[in-house]
Structure formats: C-alpha cells, structure tokens
Protein backbone atom coordinates (compact mmCIF):
# COMPACT_ATOMS: atom_id res chain seq x y z
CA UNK A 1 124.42 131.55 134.34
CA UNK A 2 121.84 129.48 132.58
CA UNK A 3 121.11 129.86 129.30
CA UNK A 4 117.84 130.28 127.91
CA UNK A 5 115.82 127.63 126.68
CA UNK A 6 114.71 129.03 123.55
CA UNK A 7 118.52 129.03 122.54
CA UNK A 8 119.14 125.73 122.85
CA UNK A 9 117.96 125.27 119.30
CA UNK A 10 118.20 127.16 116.10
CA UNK A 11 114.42 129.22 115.21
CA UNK A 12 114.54 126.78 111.87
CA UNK A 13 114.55 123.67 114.16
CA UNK A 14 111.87 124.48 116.74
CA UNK A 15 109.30 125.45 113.92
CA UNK A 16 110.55 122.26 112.42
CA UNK A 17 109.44 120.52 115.52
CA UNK A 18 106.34 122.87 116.20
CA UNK A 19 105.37 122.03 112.50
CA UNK A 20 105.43 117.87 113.21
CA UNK A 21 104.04 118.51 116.55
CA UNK A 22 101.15 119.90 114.91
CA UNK A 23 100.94 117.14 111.93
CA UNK A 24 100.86 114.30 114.32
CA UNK A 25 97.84 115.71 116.61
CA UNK A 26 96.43 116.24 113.20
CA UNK A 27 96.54 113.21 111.85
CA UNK A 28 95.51 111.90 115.05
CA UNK A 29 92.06 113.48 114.97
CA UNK A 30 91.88 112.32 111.73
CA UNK A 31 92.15 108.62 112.89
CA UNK A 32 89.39 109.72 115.04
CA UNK A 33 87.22 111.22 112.22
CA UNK A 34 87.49 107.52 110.68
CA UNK A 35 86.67 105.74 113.73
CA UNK A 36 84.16 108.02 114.52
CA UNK A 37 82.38 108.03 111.02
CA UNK A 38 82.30 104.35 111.25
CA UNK A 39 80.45 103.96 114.71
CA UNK A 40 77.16 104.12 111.96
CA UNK A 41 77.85 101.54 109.83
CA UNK A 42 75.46 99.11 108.74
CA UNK A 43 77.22 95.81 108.93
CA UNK A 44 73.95 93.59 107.78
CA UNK A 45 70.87 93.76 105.70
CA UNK A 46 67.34 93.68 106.05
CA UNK A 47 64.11 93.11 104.43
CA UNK A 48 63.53 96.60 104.45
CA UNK A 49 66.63 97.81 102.78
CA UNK A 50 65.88 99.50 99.55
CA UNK A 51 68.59 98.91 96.81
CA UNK A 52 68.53 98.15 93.14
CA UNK A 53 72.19 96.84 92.61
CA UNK A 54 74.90 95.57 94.94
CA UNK A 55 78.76 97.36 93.85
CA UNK A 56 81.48 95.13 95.92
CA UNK A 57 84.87 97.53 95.88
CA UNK A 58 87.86 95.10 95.87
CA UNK A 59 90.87 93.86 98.08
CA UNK A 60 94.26 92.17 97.83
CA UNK A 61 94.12 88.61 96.16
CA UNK A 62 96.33 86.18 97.07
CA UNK A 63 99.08 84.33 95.33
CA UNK A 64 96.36 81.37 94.90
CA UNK A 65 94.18 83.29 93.32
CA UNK A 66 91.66 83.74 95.96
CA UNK A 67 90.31 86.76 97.66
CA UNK A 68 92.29 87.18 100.74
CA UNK A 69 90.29 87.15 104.28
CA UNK A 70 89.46 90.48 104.22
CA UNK A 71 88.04 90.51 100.88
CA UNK A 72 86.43 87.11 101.16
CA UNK A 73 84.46 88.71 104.18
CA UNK A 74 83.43 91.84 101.53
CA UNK A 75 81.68 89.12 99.36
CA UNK A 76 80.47 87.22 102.24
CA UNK A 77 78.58 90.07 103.09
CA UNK A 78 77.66 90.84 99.29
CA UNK A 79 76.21 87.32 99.26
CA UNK A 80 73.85 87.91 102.19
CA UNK A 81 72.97 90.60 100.29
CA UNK A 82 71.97 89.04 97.00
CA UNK A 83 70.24 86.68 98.84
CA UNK A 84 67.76 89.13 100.46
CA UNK A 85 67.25 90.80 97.13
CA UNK A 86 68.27 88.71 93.97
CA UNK A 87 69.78 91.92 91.94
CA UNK A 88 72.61 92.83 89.50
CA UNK A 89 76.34 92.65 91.47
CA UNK A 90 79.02 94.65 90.44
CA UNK A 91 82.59 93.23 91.13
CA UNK A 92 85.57 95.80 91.31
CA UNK A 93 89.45 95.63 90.84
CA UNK A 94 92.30 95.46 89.20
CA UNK A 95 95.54 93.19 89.27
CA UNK A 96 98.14 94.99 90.79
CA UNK A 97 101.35 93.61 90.52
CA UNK A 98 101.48 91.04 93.30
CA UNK A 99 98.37 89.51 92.17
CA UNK A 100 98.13 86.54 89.88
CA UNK A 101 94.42 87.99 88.19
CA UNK A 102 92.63 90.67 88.44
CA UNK A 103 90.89 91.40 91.97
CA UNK A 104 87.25 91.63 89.91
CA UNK A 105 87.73 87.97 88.43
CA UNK A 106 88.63 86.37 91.62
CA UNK A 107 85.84 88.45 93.15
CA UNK A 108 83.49 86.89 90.34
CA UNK A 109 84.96 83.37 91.08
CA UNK A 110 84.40 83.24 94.36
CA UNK A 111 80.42 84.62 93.98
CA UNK A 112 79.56 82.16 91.24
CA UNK A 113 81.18 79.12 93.34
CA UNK A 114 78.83 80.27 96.07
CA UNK A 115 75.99 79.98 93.90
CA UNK A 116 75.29 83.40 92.24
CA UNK A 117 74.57 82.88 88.67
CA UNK A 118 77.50 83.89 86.43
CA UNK A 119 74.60 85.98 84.52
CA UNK A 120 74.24 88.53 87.48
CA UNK A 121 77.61 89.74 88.17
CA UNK A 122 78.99 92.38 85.91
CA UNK A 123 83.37 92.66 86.69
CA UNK A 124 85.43 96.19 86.63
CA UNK A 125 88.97 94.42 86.58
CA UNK A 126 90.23 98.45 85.50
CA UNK A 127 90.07 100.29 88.30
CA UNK A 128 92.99 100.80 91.04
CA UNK A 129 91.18 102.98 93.72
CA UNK A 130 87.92 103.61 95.23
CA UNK A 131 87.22 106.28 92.81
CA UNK A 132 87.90 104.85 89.44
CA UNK A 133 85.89 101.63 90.83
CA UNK A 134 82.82 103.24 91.72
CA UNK A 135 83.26 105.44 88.16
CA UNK A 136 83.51 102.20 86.42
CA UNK A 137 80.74 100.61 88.21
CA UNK A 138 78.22 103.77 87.35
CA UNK A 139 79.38 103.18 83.64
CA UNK A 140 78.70 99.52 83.58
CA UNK A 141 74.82 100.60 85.51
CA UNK A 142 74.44 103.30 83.54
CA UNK A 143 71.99 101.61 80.76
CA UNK A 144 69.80 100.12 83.49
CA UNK A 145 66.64 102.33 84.00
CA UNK A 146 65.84 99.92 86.47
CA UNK A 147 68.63 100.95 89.32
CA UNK A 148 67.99 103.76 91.38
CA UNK A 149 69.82 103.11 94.43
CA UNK A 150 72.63 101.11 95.08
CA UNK A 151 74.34 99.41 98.23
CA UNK A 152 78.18 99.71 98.75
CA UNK A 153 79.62 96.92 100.06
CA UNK A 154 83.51 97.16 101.30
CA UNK A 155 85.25 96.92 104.79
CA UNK A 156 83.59 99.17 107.75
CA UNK A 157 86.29 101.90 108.01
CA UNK A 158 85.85 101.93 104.57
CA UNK A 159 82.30 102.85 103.84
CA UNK A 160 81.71 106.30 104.93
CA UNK A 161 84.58 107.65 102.22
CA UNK A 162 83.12 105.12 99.63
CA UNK A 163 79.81 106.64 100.06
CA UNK A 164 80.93 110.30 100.23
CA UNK A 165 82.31 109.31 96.85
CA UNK A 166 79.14 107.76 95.43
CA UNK A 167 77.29 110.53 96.13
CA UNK A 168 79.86 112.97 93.90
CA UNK A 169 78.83 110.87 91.53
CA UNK A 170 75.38 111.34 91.49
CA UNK A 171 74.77 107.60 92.95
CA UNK A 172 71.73 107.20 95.64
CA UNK A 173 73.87 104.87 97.95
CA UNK A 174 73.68 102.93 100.94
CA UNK A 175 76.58 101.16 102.63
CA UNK A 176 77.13 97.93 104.08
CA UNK A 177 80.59 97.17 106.63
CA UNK A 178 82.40 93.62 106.64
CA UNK A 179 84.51 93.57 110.01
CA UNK A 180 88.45 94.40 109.70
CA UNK A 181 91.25 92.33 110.48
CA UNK A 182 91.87 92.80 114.10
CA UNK A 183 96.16 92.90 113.55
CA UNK A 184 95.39 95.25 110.80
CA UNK A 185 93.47 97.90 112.35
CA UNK A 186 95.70 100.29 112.98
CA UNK A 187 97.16 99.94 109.32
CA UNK A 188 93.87 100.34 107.89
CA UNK A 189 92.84 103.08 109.84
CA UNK A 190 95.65 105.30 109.30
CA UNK A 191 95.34 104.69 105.41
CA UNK A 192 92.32 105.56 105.30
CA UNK A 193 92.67 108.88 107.12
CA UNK A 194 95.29 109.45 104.17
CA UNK A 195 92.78 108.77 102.22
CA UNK A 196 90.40 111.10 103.47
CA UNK A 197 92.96 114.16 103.41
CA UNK A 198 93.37 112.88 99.34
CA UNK A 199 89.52 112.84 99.11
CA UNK A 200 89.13 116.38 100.38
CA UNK A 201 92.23 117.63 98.66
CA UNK A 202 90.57 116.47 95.38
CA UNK A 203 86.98 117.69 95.73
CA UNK A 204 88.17 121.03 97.37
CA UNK A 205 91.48 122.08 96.29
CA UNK A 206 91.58 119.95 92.74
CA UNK A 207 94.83 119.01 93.15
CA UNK A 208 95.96 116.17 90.75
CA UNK A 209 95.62 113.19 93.29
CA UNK A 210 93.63 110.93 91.60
C-alpha cells in the first residue's frame, strides 16, 4: 500500500517549507519592484533640469584612498552636473572599517582634482546609510534660503529608495542614475530589495531599523 504523501513529512516541516517557498517568490518580486522602479531613471542632465544643490550619497573607497569604480562613476555624473549648473555639492560618507578615510573626503578629493572649487563642496563624513546621509545633508542645506530643490545623485538601482527618502524629509528632489557594475548586479539588486523591506518597515511599522 502506498503511503500518503502528506505523511512523508512532519506538519512542522512542510509549513517550514511552505513558509520559504513563500519568502523566496517574495523576495523575488521584490527584485522586480527594484528593477522595475529603476526603468525611469534619469541617468543625465539637461539644461532644463531645475535644481538648487547637487547631494552625492557615497560608496566603498578603496585601500588607496580613492573612490572605487562605482563611486568614481557617482561623481562622474555629479561633475556633469555641476557643470550644467555651477551650485553647492554635498559629499556623503563615512569610513567604515575597511576604508583608509572617510568616503566624503575621498569623495571631496576626487571633485576638487577634477576642477570643482574646494569652496563649493560641503562633506558629511558621519553618516553610514542612505538615511543618516541625506539627514546630514538637509542639516548642512538647511541655512541656505537659496535651495529649493535638490538632485540626488547615487547608482541607478539606487535612486528611487534615495528619493522616497528625500521626500520624508521634506526635500523637493530629483534623481540622477550612474550605471552599476555589470558582475555586481545581482548583489546590488538583492540589497537593495533588503533595503526596501527596511525602508517600509521603518516608515510603516517603526520598528528600530535605522
């Protein structure tokens, strides 16, 4: 006689596996919520653009104390941006503990060797996350009357979350993508839908995440 199915394993075990069945298609749609958010990214400026400051959020420095590829590409694109309006940048990161200086000074470095006078770049080299650096960055704005809107400049998948962000804080943002490392796509992708479920469980739930 065969036996049935359902007895092959214990009722603890198949919700077990019901329960991770159900994680994994869930965090699969939200690697699709990511990718899909970030189909509208703006990945260059124009003369038309309005914004009053430029806020680059920071990336891993290297051993050298450079920005790493990904991050150079953020303040490549930061650059372009100064250059079609000549406004106040705001450089963001900390040193975390593989890092020889703080993200925000290398970030500086590299802006002011390009040619953007030292006197237009203010530095957050405080903030860990995407929250405290746009926090830090409203701070360091908050004394110019002049700055009404502001454009975001990070890594594509990373924009839609920074701007959701912004806009808790009572920032008038736009965003502007640099491209992702093609090897690291999946890796940043899946982060960030981490992120997102963080992001939501803060705003919503007000769980202690940050």
């Amino acid at each position: 006689m065969k036996k049935n199915r359902k007895h092959l394993f214990p009722r603890s075990v198949r919700i077990i596996l019901w329960l991770s069945i159900l994680a994994a298609v869930a965090y699969a749609g939200m690697i699709g919520y990511v990718c899909y958010n970030e189909r509208g990214v703006q990945t260059a400026v124009t003369e038309n653009d309005s914004y009053d400051a430029i806020i680059v959020l920071g990336a891993q420095v290297k051993k050298d104390g450079t920005p790493n590829v990904q991050l150079s590409w953020r303040l490549d694109a930061a650059y372009d941006a100064y250059r079609q309006k000549t406004v106040p940048v705001v450089v963001c990161g900390a040193q975390g503990k593989d890092e020889p200086v703080a993200e925000a000074q290398a970030m500086k470095q590299y802006l002011t060797d390009r040619g953007i006078p030292e006197q237009d770049i203010m530095t957050d080299p405080a903030s860990f996350n995407t929250s405290q650096n746009l926090k830090n960055a409203a701070e360091l704005l908050k004394n110019r009357t002049d700055i009404h809107k502001v454009l975001i400049v990070t890594s594509d998948y990373h924009v839609p979350r920074s701007l959701a962000l912004a806009r808790d804080l009572g920032f008038e943002a736009i965003g502007l993508g640099s491209p992702c490392k093609p090897e690291y796509w999946i890796k940043n992708h899946a982060r960030e839908a981490l992120s997102w479920c963080k992001y939501w469980g803060v705003k919503y739930l007000h769980l202690p995440l940050e």
